[in-house]
N, C-alpha and C. Protein backbone atom coordinates (compact mmCIF):
# COMPACT_ATOMS: atom_id res chain seq x y z
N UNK A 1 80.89 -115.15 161.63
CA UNK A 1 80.17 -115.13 160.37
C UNK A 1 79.11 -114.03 160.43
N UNK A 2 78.93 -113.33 159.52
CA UNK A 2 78.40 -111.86 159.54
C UNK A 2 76.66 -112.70 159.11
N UNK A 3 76.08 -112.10 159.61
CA UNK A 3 74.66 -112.26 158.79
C UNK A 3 73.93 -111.62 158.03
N UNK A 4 73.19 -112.05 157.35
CA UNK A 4 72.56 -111.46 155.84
C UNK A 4 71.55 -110.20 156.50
N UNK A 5 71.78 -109.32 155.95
CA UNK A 5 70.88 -108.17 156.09
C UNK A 5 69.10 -108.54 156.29
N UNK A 6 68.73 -109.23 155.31
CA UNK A 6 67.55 -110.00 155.39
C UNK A 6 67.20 -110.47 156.17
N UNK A 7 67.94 -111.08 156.94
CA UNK A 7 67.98 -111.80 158.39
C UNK A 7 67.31 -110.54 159.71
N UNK A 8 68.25 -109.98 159.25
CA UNK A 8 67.86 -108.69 160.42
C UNK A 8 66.99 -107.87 159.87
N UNK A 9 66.64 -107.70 159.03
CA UNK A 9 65.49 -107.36 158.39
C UNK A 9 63.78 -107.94 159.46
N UNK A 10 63.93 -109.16 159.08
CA UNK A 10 62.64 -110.40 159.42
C UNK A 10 63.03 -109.67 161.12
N UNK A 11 63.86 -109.63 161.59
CA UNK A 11 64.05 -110.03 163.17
C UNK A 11 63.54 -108.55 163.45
N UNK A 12 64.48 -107.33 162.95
CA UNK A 12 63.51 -106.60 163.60
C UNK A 12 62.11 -106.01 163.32
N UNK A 13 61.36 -106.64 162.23
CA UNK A 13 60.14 -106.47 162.29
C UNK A 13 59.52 -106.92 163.09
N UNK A 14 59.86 -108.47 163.40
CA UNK A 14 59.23 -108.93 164.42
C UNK A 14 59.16 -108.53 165.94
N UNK A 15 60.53 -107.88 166.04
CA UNK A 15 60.90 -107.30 167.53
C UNK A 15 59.80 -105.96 167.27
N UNK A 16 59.26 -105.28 166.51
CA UNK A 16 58.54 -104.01 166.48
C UNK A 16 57.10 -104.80 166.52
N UNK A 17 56.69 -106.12 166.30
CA UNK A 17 55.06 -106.46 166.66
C UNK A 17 55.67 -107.42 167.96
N UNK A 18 56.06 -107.34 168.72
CA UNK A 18 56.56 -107.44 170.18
C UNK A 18 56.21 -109.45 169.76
N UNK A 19 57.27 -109.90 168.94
CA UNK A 19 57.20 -111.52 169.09
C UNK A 19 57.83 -111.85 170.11
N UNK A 20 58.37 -112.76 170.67
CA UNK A 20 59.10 -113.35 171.87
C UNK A 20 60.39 -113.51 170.96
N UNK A 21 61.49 -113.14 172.06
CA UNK A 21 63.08 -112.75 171.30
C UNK A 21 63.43 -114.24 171.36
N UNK A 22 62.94 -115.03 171.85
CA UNK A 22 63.37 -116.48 172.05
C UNK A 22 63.01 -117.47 170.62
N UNK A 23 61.75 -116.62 170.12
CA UNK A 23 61.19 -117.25 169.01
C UNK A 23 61.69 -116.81 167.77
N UNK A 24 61.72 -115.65 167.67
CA UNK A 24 62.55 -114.99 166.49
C UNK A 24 63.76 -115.92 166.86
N UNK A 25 64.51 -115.95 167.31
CA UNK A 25 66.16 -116.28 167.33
C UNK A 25 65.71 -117.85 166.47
N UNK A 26 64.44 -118.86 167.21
CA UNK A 26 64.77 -119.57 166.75
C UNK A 26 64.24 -120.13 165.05
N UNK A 27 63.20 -119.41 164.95
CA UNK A 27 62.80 -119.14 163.75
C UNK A 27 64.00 -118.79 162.45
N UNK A 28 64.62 -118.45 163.13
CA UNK A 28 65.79 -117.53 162.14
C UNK A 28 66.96 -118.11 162.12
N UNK A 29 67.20 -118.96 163.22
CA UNK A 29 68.45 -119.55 163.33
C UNK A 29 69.64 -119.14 163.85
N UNK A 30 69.90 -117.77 164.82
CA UNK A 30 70.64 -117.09 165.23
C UNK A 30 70.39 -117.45 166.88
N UNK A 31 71.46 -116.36 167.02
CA UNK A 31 71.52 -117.09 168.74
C UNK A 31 70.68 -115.80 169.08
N UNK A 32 70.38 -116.03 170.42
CA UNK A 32 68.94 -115.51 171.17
C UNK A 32 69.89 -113.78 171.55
N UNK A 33 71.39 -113.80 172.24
CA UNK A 33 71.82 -112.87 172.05
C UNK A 33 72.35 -111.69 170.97
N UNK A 34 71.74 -112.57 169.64
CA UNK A 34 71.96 -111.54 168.41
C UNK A 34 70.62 -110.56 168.37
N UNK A 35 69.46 -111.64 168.95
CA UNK A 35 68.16 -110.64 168.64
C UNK A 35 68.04 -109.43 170.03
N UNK A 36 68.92 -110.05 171.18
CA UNK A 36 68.65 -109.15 171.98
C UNK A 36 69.33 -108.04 171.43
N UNK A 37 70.72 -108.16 170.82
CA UNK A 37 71.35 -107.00 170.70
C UNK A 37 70.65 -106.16 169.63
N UNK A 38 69.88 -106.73 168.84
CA UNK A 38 69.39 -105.87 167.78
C UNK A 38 68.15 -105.04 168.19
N UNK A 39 67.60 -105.70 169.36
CA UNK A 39 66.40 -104.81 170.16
C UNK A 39 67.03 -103.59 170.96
N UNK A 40 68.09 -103.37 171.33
CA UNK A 40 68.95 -102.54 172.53
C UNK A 40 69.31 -101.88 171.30
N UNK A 41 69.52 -101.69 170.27
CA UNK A 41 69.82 -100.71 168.97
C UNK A 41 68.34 -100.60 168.38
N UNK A 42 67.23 -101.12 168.33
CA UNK A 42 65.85 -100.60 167.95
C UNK A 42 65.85 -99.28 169.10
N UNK A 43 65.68 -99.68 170.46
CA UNK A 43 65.28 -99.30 171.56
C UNK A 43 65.91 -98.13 171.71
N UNK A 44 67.39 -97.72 171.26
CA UNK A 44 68.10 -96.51 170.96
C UNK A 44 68.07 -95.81 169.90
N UNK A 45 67.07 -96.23 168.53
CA UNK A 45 66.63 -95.44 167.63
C UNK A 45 67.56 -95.64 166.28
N UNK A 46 68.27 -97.03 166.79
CA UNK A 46 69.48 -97.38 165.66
C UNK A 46 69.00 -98.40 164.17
N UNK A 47 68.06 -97.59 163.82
CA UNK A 47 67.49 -98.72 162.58
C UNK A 47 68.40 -98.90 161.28
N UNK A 48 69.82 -98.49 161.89
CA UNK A 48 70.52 -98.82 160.07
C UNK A 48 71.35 -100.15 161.29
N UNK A 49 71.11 -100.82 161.29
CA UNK A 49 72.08 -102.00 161.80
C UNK A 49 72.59 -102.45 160.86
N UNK A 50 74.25 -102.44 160.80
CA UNK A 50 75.36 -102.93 160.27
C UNK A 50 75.21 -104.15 159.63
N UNK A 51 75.86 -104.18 158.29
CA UNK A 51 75.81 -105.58 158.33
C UNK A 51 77.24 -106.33 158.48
């Protein structure tokens, strides 16, 4: 199931004011390895993440 742009929106703002990836995930409702992967594409300069 694909997730809403919005979603990743909230997550990586939060990953840019350095929240805990454990808290975003659960705040948001995604699994803890969706927010990591979206930090390893911040961290490489990839800010159009797919939806």
């Amino acid at each position: 199931m694909a997730l809403s742009s919005s979603i990743k929106q909230v997550a990586c703002e939060r990953l840019f004011h350095f929240h805990p990836l454990k808290r975003i995930a659960r705040e948001l409702g995604v699994s803890a390895g969706a927010v990591r992967d979206w930090r390893i594409f911040l961290n490489k300069g990839d800010y159009a993440i797919s939806v």
